[in-house]
Each structure stands twice: as structure tokens, then as C-alpha cells.
Protein backbone atom coordinates (compact mmCIF):
# COMPACT_ATOMS: atom_id res chain seq x y z
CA UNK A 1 21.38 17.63 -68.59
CA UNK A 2 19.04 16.42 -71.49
CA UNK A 3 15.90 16.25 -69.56
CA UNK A 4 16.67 19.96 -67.45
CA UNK A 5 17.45 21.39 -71.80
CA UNK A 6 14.33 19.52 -72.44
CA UNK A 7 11.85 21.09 -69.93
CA UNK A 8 12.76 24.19 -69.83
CA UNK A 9 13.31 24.90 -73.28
CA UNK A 10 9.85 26.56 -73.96
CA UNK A 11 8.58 30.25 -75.05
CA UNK A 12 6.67 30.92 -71.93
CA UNK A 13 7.04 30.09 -68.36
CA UNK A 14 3.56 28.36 -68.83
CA UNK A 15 5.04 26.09 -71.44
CA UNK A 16 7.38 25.19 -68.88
CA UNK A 17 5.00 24.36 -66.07
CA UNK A 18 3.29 22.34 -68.67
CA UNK A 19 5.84 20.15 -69.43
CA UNK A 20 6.99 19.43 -65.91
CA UNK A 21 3.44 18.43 -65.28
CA UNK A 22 3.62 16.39 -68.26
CA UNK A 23 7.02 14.65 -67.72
CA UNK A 24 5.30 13.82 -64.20
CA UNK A 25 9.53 12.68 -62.66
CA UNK A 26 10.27 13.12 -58.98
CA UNK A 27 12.53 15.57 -60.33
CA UNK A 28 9.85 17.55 -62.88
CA UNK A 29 6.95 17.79 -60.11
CA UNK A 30 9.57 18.77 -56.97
CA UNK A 31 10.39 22.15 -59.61
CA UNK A 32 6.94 22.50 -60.71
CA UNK A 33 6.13 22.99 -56.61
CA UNK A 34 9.49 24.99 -56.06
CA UNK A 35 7.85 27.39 -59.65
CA UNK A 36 4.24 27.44 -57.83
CA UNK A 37 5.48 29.32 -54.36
CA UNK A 38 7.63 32.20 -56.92
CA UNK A 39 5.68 35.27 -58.01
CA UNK A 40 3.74 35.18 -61.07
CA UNK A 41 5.55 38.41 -61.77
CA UNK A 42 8.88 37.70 -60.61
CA UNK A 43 9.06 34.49 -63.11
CA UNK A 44 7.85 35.94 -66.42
CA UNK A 45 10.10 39.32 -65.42
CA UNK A 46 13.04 36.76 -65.19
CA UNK A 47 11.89 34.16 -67.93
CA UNK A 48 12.45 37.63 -70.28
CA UNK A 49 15.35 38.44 -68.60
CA UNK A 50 16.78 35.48 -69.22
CA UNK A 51 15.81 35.55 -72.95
CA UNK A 52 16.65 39.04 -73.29
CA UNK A 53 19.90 39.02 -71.76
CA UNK A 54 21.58 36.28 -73.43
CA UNK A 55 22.07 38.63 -77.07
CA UNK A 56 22.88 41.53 -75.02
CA UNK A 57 26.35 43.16 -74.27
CA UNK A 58 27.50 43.43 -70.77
CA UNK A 59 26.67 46.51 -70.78
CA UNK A 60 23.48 46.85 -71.62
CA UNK A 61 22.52 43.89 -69.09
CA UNK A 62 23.83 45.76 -66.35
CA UNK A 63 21.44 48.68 -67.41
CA UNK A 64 18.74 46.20 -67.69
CA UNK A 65 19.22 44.67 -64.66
CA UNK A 66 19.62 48.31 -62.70
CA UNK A 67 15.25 48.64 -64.21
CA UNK A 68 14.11 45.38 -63.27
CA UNK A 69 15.49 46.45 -59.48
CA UNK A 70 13.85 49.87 -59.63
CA UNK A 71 10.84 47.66 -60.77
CA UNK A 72 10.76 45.38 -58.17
CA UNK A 73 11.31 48.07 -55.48
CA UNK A 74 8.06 49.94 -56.82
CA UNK A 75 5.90 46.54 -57.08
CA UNK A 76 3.88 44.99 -54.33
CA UNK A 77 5.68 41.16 -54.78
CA UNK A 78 9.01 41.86 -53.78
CA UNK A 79 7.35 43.32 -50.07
CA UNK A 80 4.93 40.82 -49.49
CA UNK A 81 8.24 38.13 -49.87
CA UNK A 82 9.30 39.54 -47.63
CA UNK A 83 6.89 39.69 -44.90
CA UNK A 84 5.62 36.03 -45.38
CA UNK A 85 9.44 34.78 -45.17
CA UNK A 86 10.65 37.26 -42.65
CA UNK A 87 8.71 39.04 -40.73
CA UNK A 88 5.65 37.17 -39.88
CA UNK A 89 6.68 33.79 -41.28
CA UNK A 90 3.80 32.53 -42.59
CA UNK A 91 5.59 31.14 -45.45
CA UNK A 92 1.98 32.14 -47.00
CA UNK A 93 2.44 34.82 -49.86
CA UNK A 94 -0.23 36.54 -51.28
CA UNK A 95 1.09 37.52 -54.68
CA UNK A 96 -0.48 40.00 -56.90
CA UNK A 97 -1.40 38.73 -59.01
CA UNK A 98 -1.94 35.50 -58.06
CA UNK A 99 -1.59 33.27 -61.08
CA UNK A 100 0.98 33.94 -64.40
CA UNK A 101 -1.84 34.38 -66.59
CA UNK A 102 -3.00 37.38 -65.13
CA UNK A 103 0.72 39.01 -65.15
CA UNK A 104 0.07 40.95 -68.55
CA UNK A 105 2.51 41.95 -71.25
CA UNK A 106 2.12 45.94 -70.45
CA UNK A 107 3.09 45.25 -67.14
CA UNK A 108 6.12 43.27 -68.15
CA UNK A 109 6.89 45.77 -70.72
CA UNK A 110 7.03 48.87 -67.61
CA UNK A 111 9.50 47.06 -65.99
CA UNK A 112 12.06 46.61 -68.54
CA UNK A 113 11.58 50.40 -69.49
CA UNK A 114 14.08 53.17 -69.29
CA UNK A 115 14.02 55.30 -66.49
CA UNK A 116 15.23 57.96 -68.74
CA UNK A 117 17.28 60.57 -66.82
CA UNK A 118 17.45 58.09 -63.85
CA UNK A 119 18.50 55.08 -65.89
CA UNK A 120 21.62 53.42 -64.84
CA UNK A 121 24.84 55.20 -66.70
CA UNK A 122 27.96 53.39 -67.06
């Protein structure tokens, strides 16, 4: 449990890629390939979800998670897994974009927004 606290305790999912590569295990390179076939997108949205949700009541991670769905069903990503895992099973991807240091901060920021009249109410 050590070494899983120790690698992925980082500020950024690139800090975490870093140190897999770094630590160089079986164990560290087998999740640094599982992390390079996710979305760019996908794993800062969740890295902040994460981080987010953890000082947030119930509540308002329910609400939070209701946006990041909305999000994901307006995005490209969440499609495209789709088609290369179900429909034409190329297993092949083509994310947009392609690497996490291209997935900016506004774009991060418009998915955790509120939807304002069409936000989840509880």
C-alpha cells in the first residue's frame, strides 16, 4: 500500500505518469500502459474529481458528478470509446486531444460548471 500512496500521491496526473516511469516496477510500468490507452480528458476530469470530491458533502458530489456526465455526453472522448471498444473494435482510440498536456484548464473548468437551471437538484 506504500508504494500505490507513493506514486500516486502527486498534483497532476503528469506527476503521476512521471513517477511510474521513474519507479520503472513490473507493477509501476503495467499502470503507466493501463494510464496511456485512458483519455487525456477523461484522467485530468477525474484526477480533479477525485481531489475535489474528497472535502465535499454528499451532496454536492452527487451534483458534481450529475456535470461531469452532462460533460462527457457533449465531448467527443466518451463516443470515440466507444466505437474503438464496441463497435468497430479496433481497440485504436483517437482521443481529442491526444496527449494530457494539450487538455487545458478552461476546458476542465466547463465541465465542472453549473448547468444552472438544468443542474442536478436534490
Amino acid at each position: 500500500m506504500d508504494k500505490i500512496n507513493r506514486l500516486f500521491e502527486a498534483s497532476s496526473v503528469e506527476e503521476i505518469k512521471l513517477k511510474l516511469k521513474q519507479d520503472g516496477s513490473s507493477f509501476a510500468l503495467k499502470q503507466l500502459e493501463t494510464l496511456s490507452k485512458m483519455s487525456p480528458t477523461s484522467l485530468k476530469m477525474t484526477f480533479r474529481q477525485l481531489q475535489a470530491g474528497a472535502t465535499m458533502t454528499l451532496q454536492d458530489v452527487l451534483v458534481m458528478e450529475y456535470r461531469l456526465c452532462q460533460a462527457c455526453m457533449t465531448g467527443r472522448d466518451f463516443y470515440e470509446g466507444v466505437r474503438a471498444v464496441l463497435i468497430d473494435k479496433d481497440q485504436n482510440p483517437k482521443w481529442k486531444p491526444s496527449v494530457l498536456e494539450e487538455v487545458t484548464d478552461e476546458c476542465l473548468d466547463g465541465c465542472f460548471k453549473s448547468l444552472g437551471d438544468h443542474d442536478l437538484r436534490l
